[in-house]
Protein backbone atom coordinates (compact mmCIF):
# COMPACT_ATOMS: atom_id res chain seq x y z
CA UNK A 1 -15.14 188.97 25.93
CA UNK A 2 -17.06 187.42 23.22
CA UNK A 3 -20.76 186.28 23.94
CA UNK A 4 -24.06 185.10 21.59
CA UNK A 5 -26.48 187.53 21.45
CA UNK A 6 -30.06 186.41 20.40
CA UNK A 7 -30.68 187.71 16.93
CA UNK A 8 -33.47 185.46 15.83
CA UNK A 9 -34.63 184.99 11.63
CA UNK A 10 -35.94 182.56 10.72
CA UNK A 11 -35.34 182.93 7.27
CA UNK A 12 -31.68 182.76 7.25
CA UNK A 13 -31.30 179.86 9.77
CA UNK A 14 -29.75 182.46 12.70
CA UNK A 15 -30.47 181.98 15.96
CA UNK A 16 -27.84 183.97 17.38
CA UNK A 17 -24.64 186.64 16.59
CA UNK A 18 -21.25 186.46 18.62
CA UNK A 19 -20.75 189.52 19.71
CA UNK A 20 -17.72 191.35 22.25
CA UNK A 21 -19.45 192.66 25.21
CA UNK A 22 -17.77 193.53 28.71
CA UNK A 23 -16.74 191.35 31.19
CA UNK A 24 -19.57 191.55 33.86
CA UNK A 25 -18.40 192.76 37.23
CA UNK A 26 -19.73 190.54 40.08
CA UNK A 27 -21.86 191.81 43.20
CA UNK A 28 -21.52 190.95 46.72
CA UNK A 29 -22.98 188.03 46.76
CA UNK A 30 -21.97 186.65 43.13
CA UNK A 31 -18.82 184.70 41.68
CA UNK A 32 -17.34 185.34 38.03
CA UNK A 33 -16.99 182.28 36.33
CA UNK A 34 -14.85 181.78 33.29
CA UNK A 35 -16.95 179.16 31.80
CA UNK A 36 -15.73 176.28 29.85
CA UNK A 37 -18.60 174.86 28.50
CA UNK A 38 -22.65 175.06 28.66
CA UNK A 39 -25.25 173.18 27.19
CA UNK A 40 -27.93 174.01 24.95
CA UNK A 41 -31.54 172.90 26.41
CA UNK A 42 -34.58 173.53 24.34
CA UNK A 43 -36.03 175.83 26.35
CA UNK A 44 -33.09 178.40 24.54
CA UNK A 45 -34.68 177.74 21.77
CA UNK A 46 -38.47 178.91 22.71
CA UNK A 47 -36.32 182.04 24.33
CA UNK A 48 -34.46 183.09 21.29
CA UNK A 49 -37.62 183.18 19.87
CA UNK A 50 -39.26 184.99 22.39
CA UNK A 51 -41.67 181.34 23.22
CA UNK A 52 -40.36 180.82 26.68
CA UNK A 53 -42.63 182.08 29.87
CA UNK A 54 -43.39 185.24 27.24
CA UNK A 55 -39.85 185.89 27.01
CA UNK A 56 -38.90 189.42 25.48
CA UNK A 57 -37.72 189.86 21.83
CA UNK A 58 -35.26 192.22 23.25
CA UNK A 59 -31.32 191.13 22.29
CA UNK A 60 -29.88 189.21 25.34
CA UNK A 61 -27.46 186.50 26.08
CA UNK A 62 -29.25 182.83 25.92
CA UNK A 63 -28.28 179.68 28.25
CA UNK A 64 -29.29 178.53 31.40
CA UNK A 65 -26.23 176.68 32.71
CA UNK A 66 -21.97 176.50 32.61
CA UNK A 67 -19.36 175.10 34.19
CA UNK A 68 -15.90 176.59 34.44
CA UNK A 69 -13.50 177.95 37.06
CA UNK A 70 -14.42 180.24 39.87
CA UNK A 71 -11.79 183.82 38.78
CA UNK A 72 -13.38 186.34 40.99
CA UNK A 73 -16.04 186.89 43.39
CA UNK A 74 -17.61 189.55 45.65
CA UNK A 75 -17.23 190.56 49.42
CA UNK A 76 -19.94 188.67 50.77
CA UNK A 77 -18.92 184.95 48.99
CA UNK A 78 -17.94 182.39 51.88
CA UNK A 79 -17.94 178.94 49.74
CA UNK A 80 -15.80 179.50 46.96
CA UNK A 81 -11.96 180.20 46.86
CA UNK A 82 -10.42 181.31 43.28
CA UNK A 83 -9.98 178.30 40.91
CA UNK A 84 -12.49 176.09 42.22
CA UNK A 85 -13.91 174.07 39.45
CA UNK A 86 -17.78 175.39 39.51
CA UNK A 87 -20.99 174.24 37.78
CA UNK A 88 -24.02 176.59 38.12
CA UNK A 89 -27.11 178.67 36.67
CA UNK A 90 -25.79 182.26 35.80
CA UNK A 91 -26.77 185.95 36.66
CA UNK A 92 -26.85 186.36 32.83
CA UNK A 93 -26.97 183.84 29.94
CA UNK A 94 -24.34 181.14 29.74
CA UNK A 95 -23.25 181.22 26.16
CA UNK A 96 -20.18 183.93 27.14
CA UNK A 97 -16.79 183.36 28.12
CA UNK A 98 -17.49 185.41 31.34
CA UNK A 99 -20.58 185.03 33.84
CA UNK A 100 -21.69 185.95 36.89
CA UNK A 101 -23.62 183.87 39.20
CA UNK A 102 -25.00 184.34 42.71
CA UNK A 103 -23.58 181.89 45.72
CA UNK A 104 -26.44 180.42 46.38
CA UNK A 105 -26.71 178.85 42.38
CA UNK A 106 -23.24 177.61 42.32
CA UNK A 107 -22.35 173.78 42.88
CA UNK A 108 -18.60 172.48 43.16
CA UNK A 109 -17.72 169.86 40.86
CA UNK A 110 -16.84 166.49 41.81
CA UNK A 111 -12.95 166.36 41.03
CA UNK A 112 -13.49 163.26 38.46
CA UNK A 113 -16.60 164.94 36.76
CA UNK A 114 -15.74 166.02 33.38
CA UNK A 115 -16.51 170.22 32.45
CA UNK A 116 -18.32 168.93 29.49
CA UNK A 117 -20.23 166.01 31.66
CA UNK A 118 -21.06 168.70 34.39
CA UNK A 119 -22.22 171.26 31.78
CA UNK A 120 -24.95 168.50 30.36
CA UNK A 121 -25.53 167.61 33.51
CA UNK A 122 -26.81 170.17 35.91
CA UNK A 123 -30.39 171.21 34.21
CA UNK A 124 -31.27 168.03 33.32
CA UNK A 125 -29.99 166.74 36.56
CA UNK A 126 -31.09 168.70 39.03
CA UNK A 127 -35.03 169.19 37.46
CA UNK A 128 -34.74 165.23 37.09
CA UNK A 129 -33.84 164.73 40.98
CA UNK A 130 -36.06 167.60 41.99
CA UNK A 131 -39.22 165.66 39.72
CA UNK A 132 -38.30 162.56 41.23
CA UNK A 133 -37.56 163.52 45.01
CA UNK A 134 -39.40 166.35 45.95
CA UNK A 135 -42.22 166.50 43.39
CA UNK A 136 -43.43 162.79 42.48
CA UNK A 137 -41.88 160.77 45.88
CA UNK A 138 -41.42 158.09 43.04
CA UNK A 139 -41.29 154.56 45.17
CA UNK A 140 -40.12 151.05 43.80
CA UNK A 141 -43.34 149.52 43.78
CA UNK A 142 -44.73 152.20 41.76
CA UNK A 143 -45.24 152.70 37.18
CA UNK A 144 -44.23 156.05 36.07
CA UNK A 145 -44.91 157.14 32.52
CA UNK A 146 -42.45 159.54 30.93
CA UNK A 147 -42.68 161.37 27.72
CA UNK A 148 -39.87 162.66 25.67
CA UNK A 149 -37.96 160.08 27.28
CA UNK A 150 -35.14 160.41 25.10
CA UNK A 151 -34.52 163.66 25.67
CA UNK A 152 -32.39 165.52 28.14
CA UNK A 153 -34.67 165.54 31.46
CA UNK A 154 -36.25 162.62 29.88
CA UNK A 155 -33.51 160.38 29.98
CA UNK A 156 -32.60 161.34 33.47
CA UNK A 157 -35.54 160.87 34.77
CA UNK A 158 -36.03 157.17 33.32
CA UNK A 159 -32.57 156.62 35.18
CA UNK A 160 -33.47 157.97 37.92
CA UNK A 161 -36.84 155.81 38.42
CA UNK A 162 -34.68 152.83 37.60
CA UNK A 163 -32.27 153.75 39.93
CA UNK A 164 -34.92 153.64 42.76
CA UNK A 165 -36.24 150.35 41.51
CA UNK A 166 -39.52 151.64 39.83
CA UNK A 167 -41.02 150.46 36.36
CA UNK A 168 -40.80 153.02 33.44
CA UNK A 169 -42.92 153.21 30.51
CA UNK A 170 -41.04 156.08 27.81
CA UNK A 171 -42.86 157.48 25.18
CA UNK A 172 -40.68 158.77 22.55
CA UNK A 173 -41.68 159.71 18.41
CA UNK A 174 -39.52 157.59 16.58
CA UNK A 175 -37.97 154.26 16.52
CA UNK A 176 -34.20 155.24 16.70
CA UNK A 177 -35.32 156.91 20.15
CA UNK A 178 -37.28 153.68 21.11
CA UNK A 179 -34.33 151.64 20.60
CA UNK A 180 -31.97 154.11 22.38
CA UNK A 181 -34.45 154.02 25.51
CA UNK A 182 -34.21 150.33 25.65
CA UNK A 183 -30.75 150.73 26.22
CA UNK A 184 -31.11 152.88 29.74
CA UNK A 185 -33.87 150.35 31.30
CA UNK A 186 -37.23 151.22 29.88
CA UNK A 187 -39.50 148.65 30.52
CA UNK A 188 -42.14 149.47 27.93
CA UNK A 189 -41.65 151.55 25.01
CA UNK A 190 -44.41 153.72 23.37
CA UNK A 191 -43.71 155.13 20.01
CA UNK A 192 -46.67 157.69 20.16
CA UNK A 193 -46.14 158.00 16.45
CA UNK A 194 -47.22 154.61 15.64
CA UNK A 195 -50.29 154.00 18.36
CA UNK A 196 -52.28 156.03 20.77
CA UNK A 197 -50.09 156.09 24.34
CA UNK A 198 -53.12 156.29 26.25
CA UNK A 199 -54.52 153.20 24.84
CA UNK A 200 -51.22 151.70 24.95
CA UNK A 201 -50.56 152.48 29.18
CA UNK A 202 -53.94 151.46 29.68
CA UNK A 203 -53.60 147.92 27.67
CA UNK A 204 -49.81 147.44 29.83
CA UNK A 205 -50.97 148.44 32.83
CA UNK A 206 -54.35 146.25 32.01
CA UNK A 207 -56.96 149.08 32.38
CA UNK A 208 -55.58 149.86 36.28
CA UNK A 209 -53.40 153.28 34.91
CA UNK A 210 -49.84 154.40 36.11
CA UNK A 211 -49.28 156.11 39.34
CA UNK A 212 -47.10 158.48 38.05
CA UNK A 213 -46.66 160.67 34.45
CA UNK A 214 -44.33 163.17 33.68
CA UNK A 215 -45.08 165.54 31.17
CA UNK A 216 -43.15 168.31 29.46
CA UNK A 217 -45.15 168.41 26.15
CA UNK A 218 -48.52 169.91 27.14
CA UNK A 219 -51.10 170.23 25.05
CA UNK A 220 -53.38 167.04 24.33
CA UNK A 221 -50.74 164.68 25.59
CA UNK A 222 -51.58 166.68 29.05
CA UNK A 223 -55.20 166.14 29.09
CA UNK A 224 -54.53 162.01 27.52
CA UNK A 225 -52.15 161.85 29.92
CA UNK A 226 -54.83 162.53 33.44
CA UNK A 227 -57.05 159.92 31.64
CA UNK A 228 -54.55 156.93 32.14
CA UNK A 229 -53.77 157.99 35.64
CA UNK A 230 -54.77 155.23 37.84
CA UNK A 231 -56.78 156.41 41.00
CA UNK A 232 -54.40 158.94 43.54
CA UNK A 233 -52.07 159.27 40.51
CA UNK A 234 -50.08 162.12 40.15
CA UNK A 235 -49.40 163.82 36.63
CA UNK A 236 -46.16 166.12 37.04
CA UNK A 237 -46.05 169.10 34.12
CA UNK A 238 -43.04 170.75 33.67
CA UNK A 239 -43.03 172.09 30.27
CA UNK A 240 -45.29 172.80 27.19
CA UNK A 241 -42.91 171.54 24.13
CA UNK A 242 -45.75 171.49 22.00
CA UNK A 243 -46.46 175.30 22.63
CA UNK A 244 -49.93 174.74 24.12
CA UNK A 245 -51.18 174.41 27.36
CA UNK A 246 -53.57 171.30 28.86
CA UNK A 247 -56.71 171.44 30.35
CA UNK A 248 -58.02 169.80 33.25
CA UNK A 249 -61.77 169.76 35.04
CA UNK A 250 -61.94 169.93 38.43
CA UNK A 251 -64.25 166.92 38.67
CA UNK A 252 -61.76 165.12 37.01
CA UNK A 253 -59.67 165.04 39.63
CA UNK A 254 -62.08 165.24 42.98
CA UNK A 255 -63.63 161.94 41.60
CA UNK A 256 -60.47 159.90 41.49
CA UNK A 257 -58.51 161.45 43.81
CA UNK A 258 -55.45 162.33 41.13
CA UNK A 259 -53.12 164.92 41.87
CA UNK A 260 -51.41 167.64 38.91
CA UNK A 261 -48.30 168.96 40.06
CA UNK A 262 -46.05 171.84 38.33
CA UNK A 263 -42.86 171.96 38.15
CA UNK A 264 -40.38 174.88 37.31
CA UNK A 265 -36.58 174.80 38.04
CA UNK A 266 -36.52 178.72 36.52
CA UNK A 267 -38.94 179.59 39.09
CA UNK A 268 -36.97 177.50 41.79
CA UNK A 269 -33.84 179.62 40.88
CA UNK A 270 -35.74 182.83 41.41
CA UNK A 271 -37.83 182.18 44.03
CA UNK A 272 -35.98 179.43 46.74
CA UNK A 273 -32.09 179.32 44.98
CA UNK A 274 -31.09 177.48 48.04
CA UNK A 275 -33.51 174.68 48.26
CA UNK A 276 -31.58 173.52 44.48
CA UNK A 277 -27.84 172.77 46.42
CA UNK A 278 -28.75 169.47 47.55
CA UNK A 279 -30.32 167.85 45.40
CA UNK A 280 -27.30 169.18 42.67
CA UNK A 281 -24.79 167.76 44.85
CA UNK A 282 -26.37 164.44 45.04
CA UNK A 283 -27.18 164.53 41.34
CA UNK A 284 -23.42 165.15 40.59
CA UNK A 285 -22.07 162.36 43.04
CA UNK A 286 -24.34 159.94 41.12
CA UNK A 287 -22.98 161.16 37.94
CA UNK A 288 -19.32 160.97 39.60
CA UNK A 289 -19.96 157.96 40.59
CA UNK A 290 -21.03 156.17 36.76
CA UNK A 291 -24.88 155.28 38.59
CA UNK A 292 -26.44 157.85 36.15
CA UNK A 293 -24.89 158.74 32.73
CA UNK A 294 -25.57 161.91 30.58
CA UNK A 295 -24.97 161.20 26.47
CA UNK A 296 -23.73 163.80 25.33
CA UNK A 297 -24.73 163.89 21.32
CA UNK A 298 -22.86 166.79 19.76
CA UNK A 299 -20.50 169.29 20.46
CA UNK A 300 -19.86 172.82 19.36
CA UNK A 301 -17.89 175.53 19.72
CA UNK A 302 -19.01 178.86 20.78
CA UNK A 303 -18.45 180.80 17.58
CA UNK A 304 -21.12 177.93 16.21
CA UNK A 305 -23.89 178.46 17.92
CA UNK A 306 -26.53 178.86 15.45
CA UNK A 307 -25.32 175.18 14.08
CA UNK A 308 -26.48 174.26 17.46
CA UNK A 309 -29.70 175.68 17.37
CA UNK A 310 -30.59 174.53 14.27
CA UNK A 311 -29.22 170.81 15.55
CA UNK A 312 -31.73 171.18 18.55
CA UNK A 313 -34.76 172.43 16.29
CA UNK A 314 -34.22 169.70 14.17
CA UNK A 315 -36.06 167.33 16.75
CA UNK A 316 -33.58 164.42 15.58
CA UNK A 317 -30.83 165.08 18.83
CA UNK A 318 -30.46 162.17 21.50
CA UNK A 319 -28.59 163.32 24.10
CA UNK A 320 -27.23 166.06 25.38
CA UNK A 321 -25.67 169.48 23.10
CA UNK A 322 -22.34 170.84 24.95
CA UNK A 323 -20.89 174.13 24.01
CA UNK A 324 -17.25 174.60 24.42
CA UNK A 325 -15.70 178.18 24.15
CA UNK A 326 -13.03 177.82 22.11
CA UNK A 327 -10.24 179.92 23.60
């Protein structure tokens, strides 16, 4: 089978080399998946180059996600038959034409869902739900901020809080994305290259803060983002896209009673695989059902990959990147 190994130089624009490698052979408790499509997310990108959670430089396969049809599966699998149409977070990376993935990671697809729809879907869906649900407890009444709002997670979550009833504020670096936004239900719009988005929440939400921010970019926009918390506000941080870390003092926090939450779906995969199932069910039923929609931007074919990559480094993508293995 053919697969992209990670190969990264920067000086030649290659991310990635297809490679054949064997079809993996699946344990007890795994299914082989003959996957259809994946989707790039930028956290491939930190991995390829060895930026994501101190990932090695060794060669391995990159992707975090694939949907396809269930072809074989070990002793110990109860929930799957052969040919079930599967999305889920592989054993190994995604971007082969073959992958193994463990029961307990592996979500049946609504029948009307599309393999390309599911594929976008299930990272950016199921952290989104997960950040909403289980992490934040969003709630009508309340104002969440959300940066990188036009991106992948971004984008779901802004649909996500509007789908509850709550009032979003996205803060996105350009106007294309600002228009885009307006489109899925923002209610304010920060371009945080044009004015300071902590001046900007605090002047909308007139000097009270938001009750909510979710964060993926780290950094400074961590530390401005605790500053227009309102009192018992909760600042969720589930990723560092700017490569640095925030700080925070404890008396920043005892003082006003705000909460920081983190967030990792990697870590929820390794360490509770289970607790994921329902909230990607309910995800995909809302997608199913047209109550939540997933752009999809661009797509390429496996033997492209490193077209991809560069698309994704490029900063410029709305929406989601869906890999398709061209058979």
């Amino acid at each position: 089978m053919r697969a992209a190994i990670s190969n990264y130089d920067k000086e030649n624009n290659q991310y990635v080399v297809i490679q054949n490698v064997s079809v993996p052979v699946p344990r007890e408790d795994e299914v082989l998946v003959e996957v259809y499509t994946s989707s790039l997310n930028f956290a491939d990108l930190l991995a390829v180059k060895g930026a994501y959670h101190q990932q090695s430089r060794e060669s391995f396969i990159p992707g975090f996600d694939c949907a396809g049809y269930v072809v074989d599966k070990g002793s110990k699998v109860k929930h799957f038959k052969i040919g079930d149409r599967v999305a889920g977070f592989p054993s190994g990376g995604a971007f082969s034409e073959y992958v193994c993935v463990n029961e307990d990671l592996l979500y049946p697809m609504e029948n009307n869902l599309d393999f390309d729809v599911a594929a976008a879907s299930i990272s950016v869906g199921i952290t989104a739900y997960e950040l909403i649900h289980k992490v934040a407890g969003l709630r009508k009444d309340e104002t969440a901020v959300i940066h990188a709002a036009a991106g992948g997670v971004g984008l779901t979550l802004l649909q996500l809080a509007k789908h509850i009833g709550a009032k979003v504020i996205g803060v996105v670096g350009s106007e294309t994305k600002a228009k885009f936004i307006r489109q899925y239900g923002a209610d304010y719009v920060i371009q945080h290259t044009e004015v300071d988005f902590e001046e900007k929440v605090l002047q909308i939400t007139k000097d009270k803060g938001v009750d909510i921010v979710f964060d993926s970019i780290g950094g400074h926009t961590f530390e401005k983002s605790l500053a227009c918390l309102a009192p018992y506000g909760k600042l969720i941080t589930f990723g560092h896209a700017s490569g640095k870390s925030g700080t925070v003092r404890s008396y920043d926090l005892h003082t006003t009673s705000k909460s920081v939450l983190g967030y990792s779906s990697g870590q929820r995969q390794k360490g509770c695989p289970h607790s994921l199932k329902t909230s990607a069910i309910r995800f995909f039923r809302l997608v199913a059902n047209a109550e939540i929609k997933i752009p999809i931007s661009h797509h390429f074919k496996l033997s492209d990959m490193n077209q991809a990559f560069k698309c994704m480094e490029s900063r410029n993508v709305i929406g989601k990147i869906v890999i398709f293995n061209n058979r």
